[in-house]
Protein backbone atom coordinates (compact mmCIF):
# COMPACT_ATOMS: atom_id res chain seq x y z
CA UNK A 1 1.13 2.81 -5.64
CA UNK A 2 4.65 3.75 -4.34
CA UNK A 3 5.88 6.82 -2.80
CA UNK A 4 9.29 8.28 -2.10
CA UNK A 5 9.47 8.82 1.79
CA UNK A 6 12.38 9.56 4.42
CA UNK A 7 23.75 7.40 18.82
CA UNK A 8 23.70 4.94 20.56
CA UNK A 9 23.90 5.85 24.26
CA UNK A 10 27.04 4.89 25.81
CA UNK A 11 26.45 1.56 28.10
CA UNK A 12 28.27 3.29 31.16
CA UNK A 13 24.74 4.22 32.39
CA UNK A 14 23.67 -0.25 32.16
CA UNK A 15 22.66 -0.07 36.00
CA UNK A 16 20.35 2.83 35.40
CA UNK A 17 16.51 1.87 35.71
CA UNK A 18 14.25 2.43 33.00
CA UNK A 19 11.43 3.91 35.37
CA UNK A 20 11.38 6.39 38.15
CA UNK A 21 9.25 8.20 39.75
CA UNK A 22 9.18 11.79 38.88
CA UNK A 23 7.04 14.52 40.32
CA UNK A 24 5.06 12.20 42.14
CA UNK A 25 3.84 10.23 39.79
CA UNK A 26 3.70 6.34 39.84
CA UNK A 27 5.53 3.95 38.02
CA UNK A 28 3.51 2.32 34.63
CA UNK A 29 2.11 -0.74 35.68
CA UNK A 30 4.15 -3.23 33.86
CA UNK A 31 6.93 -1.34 34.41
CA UNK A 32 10.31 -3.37 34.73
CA UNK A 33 14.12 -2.12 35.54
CA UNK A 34 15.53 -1.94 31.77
CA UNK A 35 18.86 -0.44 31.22
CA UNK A 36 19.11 2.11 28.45
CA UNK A 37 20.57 0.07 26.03
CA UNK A 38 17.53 -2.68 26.22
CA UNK A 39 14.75 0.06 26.35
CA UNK A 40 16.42 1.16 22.91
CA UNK A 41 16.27 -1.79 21.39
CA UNK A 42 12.16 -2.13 22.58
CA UNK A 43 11.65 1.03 20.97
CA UNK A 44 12.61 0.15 17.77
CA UNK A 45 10.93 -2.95 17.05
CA UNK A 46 7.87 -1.09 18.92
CA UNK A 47 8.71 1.82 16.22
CA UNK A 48 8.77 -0.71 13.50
CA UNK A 49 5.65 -2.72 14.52
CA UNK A 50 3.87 0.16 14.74
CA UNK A 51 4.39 1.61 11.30
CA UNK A 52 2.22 0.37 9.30
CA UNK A 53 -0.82 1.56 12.19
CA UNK A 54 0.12 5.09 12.29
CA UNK A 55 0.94 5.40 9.02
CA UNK A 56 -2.45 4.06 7.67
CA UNK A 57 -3.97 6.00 10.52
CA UNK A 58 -1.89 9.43 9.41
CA UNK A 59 -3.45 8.77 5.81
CA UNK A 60 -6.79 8.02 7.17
CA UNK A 61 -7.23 11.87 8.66
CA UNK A 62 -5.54 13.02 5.36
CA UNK A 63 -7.88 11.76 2.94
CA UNK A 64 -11.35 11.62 4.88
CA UNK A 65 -11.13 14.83 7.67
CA UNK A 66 -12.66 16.77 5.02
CA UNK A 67 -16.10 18.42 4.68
CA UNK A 68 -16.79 17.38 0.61
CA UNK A 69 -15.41 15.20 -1.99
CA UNK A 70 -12.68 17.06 -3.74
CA UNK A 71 -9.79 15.91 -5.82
CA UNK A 72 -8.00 12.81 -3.79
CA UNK A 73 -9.91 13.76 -0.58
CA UNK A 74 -13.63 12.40 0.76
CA UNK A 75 -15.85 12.14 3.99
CA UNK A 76 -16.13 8.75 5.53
CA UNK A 77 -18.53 6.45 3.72
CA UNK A 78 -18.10 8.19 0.35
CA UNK A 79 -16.28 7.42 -2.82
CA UNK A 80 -13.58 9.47 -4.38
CA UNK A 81 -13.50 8.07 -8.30
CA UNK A 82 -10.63 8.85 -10.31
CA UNK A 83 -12.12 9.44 -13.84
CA UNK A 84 -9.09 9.14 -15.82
CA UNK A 85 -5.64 7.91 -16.08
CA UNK A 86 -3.25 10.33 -14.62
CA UNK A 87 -1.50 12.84 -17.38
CA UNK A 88 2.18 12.51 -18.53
CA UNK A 89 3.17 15.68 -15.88
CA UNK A 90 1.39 14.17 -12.67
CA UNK A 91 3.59 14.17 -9.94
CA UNK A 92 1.12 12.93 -6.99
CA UNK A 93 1.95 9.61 -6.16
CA UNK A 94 4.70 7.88 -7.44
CA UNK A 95 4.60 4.98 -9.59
CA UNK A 96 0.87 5.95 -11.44
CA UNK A 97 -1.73 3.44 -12.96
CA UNK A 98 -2.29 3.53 -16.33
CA UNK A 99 -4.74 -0.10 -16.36
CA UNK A 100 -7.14 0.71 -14.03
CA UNK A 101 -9.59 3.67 -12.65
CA UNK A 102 -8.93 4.12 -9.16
CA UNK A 103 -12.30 4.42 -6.31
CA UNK A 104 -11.42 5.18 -2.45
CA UNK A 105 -13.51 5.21 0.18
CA UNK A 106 -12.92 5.36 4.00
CA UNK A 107 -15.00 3.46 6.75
CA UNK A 108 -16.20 3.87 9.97
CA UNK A 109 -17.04 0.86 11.22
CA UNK A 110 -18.52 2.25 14.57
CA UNK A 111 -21.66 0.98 13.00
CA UNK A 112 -21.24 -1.54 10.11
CA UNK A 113 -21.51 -0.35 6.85
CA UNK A 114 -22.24 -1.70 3.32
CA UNK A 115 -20.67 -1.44 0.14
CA UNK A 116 -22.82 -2.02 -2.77
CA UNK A 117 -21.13 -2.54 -6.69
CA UNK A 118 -23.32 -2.88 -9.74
CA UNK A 119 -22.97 -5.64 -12.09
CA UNK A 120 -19.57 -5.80 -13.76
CA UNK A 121 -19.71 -8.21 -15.87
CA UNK A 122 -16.40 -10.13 -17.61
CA UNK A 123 -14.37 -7.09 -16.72
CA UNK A 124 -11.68 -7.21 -13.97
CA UNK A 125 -12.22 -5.30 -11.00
CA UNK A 126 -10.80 -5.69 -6.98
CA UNK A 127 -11.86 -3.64 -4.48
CA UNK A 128 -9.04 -4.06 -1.74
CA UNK A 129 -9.88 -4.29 1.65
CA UNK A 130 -7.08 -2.81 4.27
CA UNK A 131 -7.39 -2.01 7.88
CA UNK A 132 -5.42 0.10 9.97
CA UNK A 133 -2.96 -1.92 10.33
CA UNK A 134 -2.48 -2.12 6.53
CA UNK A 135 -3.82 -6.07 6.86
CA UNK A 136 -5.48 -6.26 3.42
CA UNK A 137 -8.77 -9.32 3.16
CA UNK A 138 -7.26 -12.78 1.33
CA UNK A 139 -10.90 -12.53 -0.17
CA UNK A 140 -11.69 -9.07 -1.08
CA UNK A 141 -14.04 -8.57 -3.47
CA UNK A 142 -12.86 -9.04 -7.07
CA UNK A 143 -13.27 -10.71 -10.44
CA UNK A 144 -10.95 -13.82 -8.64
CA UNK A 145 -13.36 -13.78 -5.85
CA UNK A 146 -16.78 -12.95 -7.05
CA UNK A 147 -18.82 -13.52 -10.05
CA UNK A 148 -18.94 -10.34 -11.37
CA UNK A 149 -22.81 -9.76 -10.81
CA UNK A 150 -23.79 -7.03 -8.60
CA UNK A 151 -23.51 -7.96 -4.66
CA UNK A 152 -23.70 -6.22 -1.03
CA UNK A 153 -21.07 -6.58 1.11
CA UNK A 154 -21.34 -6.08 5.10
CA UNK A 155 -18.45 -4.60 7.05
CA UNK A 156 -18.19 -4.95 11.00
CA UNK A 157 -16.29 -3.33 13.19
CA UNK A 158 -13.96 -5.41 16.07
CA UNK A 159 -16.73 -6.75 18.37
CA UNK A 160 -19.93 -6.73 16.65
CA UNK A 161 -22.67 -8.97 17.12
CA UNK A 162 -25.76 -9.04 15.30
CA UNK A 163 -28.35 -10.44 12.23
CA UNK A 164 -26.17 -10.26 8.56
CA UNK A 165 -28.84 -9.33 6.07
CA UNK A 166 -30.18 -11.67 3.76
CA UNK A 167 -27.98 -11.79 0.46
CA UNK A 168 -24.71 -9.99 2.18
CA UNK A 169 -21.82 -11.36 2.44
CA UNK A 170 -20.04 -10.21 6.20
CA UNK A 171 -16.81 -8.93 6.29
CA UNK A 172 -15.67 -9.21 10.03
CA UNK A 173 -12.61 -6.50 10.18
CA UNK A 174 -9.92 -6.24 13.02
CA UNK A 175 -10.38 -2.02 13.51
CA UNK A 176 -12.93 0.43 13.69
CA UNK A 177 -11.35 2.43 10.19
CA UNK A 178 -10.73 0.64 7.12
CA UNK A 179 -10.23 1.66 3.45
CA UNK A 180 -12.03 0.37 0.10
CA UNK A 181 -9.22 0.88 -2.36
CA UNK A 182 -11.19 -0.23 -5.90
CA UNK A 183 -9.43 -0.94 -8.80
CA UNK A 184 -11.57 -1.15 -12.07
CA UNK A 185 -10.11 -1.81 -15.67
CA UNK A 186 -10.23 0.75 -18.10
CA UNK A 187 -8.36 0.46 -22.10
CA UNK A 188 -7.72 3.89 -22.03
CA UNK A 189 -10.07 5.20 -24.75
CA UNK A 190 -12.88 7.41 -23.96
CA UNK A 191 -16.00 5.43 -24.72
CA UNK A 192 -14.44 2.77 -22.47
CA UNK A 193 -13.69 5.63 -19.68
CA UNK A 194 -17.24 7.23 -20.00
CA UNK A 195 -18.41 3.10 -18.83
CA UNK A 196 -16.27 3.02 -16.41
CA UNK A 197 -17.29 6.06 -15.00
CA UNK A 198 -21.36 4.73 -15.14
CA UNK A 199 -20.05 1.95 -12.82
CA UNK A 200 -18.33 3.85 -9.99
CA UNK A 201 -21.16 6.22 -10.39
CA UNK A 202 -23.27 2.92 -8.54
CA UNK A 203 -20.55 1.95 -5.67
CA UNK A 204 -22.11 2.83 -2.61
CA UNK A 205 -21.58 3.03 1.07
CA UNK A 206 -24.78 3.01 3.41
CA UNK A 207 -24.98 2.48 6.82
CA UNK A 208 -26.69 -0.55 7.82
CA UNK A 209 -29.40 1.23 9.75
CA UNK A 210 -30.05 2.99 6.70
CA UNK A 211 -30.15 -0.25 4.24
CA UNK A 212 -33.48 -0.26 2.32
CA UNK A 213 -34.51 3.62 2.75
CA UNK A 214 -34.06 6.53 1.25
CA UNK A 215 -30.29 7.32 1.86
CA UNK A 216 -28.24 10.57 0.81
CA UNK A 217 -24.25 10.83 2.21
CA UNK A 218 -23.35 13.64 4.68
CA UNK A 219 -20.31 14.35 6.11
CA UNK A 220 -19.04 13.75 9.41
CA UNK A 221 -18.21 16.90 11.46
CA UNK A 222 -14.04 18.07 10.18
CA UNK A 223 -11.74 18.11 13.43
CA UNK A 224 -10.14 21.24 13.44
CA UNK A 225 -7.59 20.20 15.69
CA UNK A 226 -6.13 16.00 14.35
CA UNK A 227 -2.93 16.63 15.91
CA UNK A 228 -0.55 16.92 12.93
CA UNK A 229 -0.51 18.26 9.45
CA UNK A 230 -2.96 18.15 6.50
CA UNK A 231 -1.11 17.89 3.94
CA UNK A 232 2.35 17.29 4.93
CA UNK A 233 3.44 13.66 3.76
CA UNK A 234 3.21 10.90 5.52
CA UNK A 235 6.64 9.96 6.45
CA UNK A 236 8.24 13.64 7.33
CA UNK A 237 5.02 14.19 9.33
CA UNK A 238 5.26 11.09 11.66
CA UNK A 239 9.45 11.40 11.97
CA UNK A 240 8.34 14.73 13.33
CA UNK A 241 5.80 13.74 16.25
CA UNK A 242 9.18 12.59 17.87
CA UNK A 243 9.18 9.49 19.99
CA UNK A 244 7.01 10.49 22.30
CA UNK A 245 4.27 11.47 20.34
CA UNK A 246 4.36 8.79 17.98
CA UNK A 247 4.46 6.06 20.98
CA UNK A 248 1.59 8.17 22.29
CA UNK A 249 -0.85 7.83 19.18
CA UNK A 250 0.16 4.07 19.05
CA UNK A 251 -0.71 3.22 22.43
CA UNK A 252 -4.13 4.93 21.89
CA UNK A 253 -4.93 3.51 18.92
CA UNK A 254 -4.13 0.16 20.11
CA UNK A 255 -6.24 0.98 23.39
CA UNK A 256 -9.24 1.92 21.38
CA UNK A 257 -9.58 1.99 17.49
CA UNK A 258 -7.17 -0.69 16.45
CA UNK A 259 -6.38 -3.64 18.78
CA UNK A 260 -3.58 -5.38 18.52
CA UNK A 261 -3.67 -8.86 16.85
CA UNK A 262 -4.27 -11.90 18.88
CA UNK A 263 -0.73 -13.05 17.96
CA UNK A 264 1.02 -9.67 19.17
CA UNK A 265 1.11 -10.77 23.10
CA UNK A 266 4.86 -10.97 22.87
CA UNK A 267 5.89 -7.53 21.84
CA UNK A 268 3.09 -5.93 23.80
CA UNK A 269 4.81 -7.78 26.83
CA UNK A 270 8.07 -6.19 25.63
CA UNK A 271 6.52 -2.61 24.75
CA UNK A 272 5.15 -2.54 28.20
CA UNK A 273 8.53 -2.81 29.74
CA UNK A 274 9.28 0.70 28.75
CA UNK A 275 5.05 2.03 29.41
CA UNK A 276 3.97 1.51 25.80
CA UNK A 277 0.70 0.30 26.67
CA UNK A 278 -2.47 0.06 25.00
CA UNK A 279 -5.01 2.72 26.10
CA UNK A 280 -2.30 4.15 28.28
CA UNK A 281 -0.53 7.78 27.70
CA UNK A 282 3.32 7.53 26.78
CA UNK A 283 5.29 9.53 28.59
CA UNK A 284 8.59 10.49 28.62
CA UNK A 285 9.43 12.21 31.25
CA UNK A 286 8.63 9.19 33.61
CA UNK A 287 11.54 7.32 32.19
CA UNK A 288 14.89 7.58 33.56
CA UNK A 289 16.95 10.81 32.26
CA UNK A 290 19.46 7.68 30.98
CA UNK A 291 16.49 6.02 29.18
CA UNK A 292 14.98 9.55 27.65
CA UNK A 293 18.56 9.91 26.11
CA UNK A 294 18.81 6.58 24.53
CA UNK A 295 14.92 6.76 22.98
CA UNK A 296 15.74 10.35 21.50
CA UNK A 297 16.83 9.58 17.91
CA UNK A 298 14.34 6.85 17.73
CA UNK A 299 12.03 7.70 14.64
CA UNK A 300 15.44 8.23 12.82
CA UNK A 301 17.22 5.38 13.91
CA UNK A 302 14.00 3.08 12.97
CA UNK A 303 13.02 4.52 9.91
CA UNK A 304 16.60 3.86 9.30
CA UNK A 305 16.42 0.34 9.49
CA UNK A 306 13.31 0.04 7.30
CA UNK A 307 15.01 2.07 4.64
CA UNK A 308 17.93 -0.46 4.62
CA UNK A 309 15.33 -3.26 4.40
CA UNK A 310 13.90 -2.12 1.39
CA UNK A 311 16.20 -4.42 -0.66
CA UNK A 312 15.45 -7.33 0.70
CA UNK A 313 11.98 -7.17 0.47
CA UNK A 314 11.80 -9.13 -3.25
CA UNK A 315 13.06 -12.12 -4.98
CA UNK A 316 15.44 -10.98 -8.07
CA UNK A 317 14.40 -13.53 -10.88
CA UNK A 318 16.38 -12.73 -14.18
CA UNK A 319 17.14 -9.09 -13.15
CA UNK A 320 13.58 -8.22 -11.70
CA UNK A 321 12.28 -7.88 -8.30
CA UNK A 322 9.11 -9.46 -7.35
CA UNK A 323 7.89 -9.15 -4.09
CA UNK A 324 5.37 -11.32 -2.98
CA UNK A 325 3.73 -12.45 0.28
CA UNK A 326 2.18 -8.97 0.58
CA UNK A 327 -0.89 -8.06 2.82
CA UNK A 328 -1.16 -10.81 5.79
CA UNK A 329 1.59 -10.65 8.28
CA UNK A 330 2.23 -12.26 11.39
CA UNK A 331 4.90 -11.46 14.42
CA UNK A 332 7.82 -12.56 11.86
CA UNK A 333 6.85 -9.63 9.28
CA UNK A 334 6.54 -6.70 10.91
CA UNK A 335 9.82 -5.67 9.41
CA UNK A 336 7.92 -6.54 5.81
CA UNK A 337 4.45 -4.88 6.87
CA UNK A 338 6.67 -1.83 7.78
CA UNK A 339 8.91 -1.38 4.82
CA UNK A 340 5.55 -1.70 2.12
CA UNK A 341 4.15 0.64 4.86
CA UNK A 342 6.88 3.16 4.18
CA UNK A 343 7.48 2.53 0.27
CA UNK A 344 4.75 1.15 -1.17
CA UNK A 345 1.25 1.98 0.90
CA UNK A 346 -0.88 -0.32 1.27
CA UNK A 347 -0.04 -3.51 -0.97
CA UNK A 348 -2.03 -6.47 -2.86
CA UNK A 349 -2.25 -9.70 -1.90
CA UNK A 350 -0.01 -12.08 -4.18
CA UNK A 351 -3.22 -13.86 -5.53
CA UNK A 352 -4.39 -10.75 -7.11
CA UNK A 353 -1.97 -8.58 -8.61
CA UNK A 354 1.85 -8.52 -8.41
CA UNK A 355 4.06 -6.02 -9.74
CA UNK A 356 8.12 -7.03 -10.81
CA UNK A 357 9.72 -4.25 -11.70
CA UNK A 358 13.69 -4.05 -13.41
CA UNK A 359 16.38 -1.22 -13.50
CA UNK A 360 18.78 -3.56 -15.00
CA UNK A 361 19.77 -5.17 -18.28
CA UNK A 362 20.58 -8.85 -18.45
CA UNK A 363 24.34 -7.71 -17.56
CA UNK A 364 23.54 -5.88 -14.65
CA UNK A 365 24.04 -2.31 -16.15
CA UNK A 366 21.59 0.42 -15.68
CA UNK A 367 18.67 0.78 -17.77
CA UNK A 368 18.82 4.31 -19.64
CA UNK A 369 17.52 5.71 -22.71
CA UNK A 370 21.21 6.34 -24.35
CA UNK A 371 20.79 2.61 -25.34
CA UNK A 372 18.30 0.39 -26.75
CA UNK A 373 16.26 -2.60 -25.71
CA UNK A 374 14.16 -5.30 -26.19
CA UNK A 375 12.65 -7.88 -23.80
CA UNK A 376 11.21 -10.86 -25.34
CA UNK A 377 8.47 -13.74 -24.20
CA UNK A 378 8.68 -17.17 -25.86
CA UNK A 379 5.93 -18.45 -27.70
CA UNK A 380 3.03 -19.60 -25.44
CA UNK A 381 5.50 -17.59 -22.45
CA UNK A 382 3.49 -13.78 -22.15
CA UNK A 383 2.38 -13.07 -18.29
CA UNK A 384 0.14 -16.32 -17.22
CA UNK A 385 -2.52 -14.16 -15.87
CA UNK A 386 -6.24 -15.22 -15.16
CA UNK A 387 -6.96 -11.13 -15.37
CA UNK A 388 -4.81 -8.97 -17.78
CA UNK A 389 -0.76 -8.01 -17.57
CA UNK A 390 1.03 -5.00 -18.82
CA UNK A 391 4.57 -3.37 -18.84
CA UNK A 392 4.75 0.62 -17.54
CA UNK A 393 7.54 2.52 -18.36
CA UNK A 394 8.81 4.80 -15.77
CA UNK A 395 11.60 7.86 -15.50
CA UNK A 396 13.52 7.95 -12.18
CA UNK A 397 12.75 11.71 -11.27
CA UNK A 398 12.35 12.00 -7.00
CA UNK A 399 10.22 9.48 -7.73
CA UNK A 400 9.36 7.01 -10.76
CA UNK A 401 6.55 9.02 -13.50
CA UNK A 402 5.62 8.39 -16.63
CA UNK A 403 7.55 9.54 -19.64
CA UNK A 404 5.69 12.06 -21.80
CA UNK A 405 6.22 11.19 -25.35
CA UNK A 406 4.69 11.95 -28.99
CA UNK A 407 2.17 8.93 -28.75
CA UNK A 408 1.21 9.71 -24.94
CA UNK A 409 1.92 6.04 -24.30
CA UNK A 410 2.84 4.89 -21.10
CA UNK A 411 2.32 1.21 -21.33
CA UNK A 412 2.12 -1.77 -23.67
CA UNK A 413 -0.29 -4.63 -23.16
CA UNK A 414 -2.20 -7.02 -25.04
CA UNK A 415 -4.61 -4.42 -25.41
CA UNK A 416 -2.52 -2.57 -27.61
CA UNK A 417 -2.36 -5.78 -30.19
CA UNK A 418 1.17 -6.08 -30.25
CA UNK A 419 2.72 -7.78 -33.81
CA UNK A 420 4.17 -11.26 -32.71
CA UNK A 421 7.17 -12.68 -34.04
CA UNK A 422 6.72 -15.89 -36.93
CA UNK A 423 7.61 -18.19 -34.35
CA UNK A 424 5.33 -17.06 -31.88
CA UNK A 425 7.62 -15.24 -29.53
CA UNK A 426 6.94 -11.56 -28.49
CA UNK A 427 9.46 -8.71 -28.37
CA UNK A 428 9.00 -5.57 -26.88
CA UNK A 429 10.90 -2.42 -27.41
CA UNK A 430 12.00 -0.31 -24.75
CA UNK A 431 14.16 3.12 -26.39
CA UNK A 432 13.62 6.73 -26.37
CA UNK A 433 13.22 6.99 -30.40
CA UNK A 434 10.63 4.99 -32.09
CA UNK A 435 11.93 1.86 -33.55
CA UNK A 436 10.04 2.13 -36.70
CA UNK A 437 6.18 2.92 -37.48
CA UNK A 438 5.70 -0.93 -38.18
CA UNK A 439 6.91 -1.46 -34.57
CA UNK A 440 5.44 0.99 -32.30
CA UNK A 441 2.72 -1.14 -31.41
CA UNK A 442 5.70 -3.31 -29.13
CA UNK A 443 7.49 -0.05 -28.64
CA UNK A 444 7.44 1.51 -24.81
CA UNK A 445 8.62 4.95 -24.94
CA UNK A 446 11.80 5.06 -22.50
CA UNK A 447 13.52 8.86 -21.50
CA UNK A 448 16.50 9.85 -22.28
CA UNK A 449 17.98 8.90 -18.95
CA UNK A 450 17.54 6.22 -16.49
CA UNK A 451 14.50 4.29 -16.62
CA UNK A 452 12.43 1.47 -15.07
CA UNK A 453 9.75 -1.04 -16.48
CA UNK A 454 7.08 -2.50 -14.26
CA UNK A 455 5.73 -5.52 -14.82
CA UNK A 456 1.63 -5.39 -13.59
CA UNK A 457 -0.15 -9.24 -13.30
CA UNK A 458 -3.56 -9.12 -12.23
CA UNK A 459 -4.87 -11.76 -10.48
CA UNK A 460 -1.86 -14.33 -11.38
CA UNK A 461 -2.07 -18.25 -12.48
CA UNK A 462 -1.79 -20.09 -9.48
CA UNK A 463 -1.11 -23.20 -11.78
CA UNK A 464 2.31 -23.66 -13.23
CA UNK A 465 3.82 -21.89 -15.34
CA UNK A 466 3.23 -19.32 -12.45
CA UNK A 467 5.18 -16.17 -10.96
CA UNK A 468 3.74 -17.59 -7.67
CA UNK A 469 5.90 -20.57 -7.54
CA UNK A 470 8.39 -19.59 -9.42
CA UNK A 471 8.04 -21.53 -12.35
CA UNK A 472 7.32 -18.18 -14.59
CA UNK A 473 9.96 -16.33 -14.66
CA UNK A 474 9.83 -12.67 -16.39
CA UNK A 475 12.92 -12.68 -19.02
CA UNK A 476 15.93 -10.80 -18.75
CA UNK A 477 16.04 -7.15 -20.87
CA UNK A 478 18.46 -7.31 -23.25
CA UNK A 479 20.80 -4.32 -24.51
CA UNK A 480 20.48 -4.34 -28.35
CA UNK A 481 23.48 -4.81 -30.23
């Protein structure tokens, strides 16, 4: 799912400490003699480490600080199903699934909670696992993982010790809050929707005191009060807690409900040079005057930085970018954790779905709908996929939509039984007018301005040919003659 989200102090002041004591109060415990410059460049890889936690955390309150299940909002521990794909007008969030019906669910793992599916059967399904700090589970439960027969699945908060029920599989997670993002695949017509819709009738979330009794959902008291907007986005709202609120909320997240990884010890030992400590209150005014001038600008400078890394977050292969490498990260991707953090909340691991998308041609022009296209596999050369693969077309609008047209088709797919070529090859159409009645089954409506195609593969080959390794590539779109 993406989304579409938004000086340096003069070294004269070098000698300046980066810690005083002001009004009496004592220095931070760690505290060590910075000069401006050095506590500036602490706060921004603190800012960017940090993203992915307060974002998640921001989204958290958003969707589950509510007293009923309505629209994209829920309680902890219950489901919100989507029952259909989104129309041609949506303008939620940007980049909209038309392959799968979406289920979300927040969890509070102050006591350990289990998620319960039904049986599924042959058809594909991944229920993403992501914590706080937008790590997602290398083996969350999906058709790659499972079997597709019904199952239980135990989830423990940071800590917990204790007897796994027989016939559950434990899921050990790093913070108390964590977020079931299901995916289940639908064709689009409505007898295939109304089965879909039995299934996520049957996903579950019971507590694990409650497991075997007589169990009906409630909702947790709403906070009146969480400290920042309802329904402001995500990225406006956290540039505007300023630096000291944001470095506030990290440290007390980190001191409580999300503990920093095992391998973060070295830019915890920086943070703390400047008092960002876990369970500890930031504050500014105990900095040096200097110091509060240089961390000022910080959100924008940072945010800044993860904008301009947004390029170099994929591989280009024949005019697409395909990012992979998604949903573990270590202390040398905090810059990557950040920037899907910021454009592309929360993200798959590569081993079940990955998404190349193109706004070029094979010459490097723009794709727009003035021109015509096609894009063509060789024989035996479509997606290798284990799950299923399809091509959504999107305008470029504030944000990349679907593109209302006559058939109301916003993707093409196997499932739409596309005519192959007599050799064996497959060619897709990408235009704003039809290309012919005996063609619209390859045909992907494009607007009448600039456009972009995104490439879904669920659950990917690992085997070559594979996008994995890099020995599938997705072919170049060609400008028809």
């Amino acid at each position: 799912m993406k989304s579409t989200r938004r000086s340096f102090v003069n070294g004269a002041a070098a000698a300046s400490l980066a810690f005083t004591v002001l009004n009496g109060m004592p220095l931070p415990a760690n505290a060590q003699a910075v000069t401006p410059e050095e506590a500036r460049q602490i706060a921004e890889s603190a800012y960017i480490y940090g993203y992915s936690l307060i974002t998640t955390y921001v989204t958290q309150v958003q969707m589950s600080n509510v007293p009923k299940v309505e629209g994209l909002t829920a309680p902890t521990g219950q489901f919100i199903n989507i029952p259909r794909y989104p129309p041609a007008d949506y303008r939620g969030v940007s980049a909209p699934n038309a392959d799968t019906l979406y289920s979300l669910g927040w969890l509070d793992l102050t006591e350990p909670q289990v998620f319960s599916h039904p049986e599924m059967g042959n058809r594909f399904y991944l229920f993403e696992l992501t914590d706080l700090w937008m790590s997602d589970s290398e083996s969350s439960p999906s058709r790659r993982t499972a079997d597709g027969k019904a199952a239980n699945y135990l989830f423990t908060g940071p800590g917990w010790k204790g007897e796994v029920p027989a016939g559950m599989t434990q899921f050990p997670m790093a913070t108390r809050y964590m977020v079931i993002l299901g995916r289940t695949y639908a064709d689009g017509t409505e007898q295939d929707y109304k089965a879909v819709n039995e299934l996520q009738a049957q996903y579950k979330i019971t507590p694990l005191s409650s497991w075997g009794k007589p169990y009906t959902p409630g909702a947790p008291p709403v906070n009146p009060n969480p400290g920042f907007s309802m329904t402001d986005k995500p990225q406006p709202l956290i540039i505007a807690m300023g630096t000291e609120g944001y470095f506030d909320l990290m440290a007390k997240l980190m001191g409580g409900d999300a503990p920093p990884a095992a391998g973060d010890g070295p830019i915890l030992a920086s943070m703390a040079k400047i008092g960002i400590v876990p369970g500890k209150p930031f504050e500014m005014s105990r900095l040096d005057p200097a110091v509060q001038a240089a961390l000022k600008d910080i959100p924008q400078s940072a945010l800044k930085k993860i904008e301009d890394n947004k390029a170099a977050l994929g591989e280009i292969m024949n005019g697409w970018v395909v990012t992979k490498g998604l949903g573990t990260y270590g202390p040398d991707s905090y810059m990557k954790r950040a920037v899907v953090a910021a454009f592309g909340w929360p993200a798959n691991q590569q081993r079940d779905a990955v998404y190349p998308y193109t706004e070029t041609d094979s010459t490097g022009q723009k794709l727009t709908g003035a021109n015509k296209y096609t894009l063509t596999f060789a024989k035996d050369a479509t997606p290798p996929v284990n799950g299923f693969w399809s091509i959504t077309m999107y305008m470029i609008d504030q944000g990349w939509w679907f593109v209302p047209n006559p058939l109301n088709k916003f993707t093409v797919s196997l499932r739409d039984n596309p005519k192959f070529n007599a050799d064996g090859s497959l060619t897709l159409y990408f235009q704003n007018e039809s290309p012919g009645k005996d063609k619209e089954t390859n045909w992907l409506p494009a607007p009448k301005g600039e456009f972009i195609p995104m490439l879904r593969m669920y659950w990917p080959k690992n085997e070559s040919p594979s996008i994995l390794n890099g020995s599938w590539k997705p072919p170049a779109v060609q400008k028809a003659s």
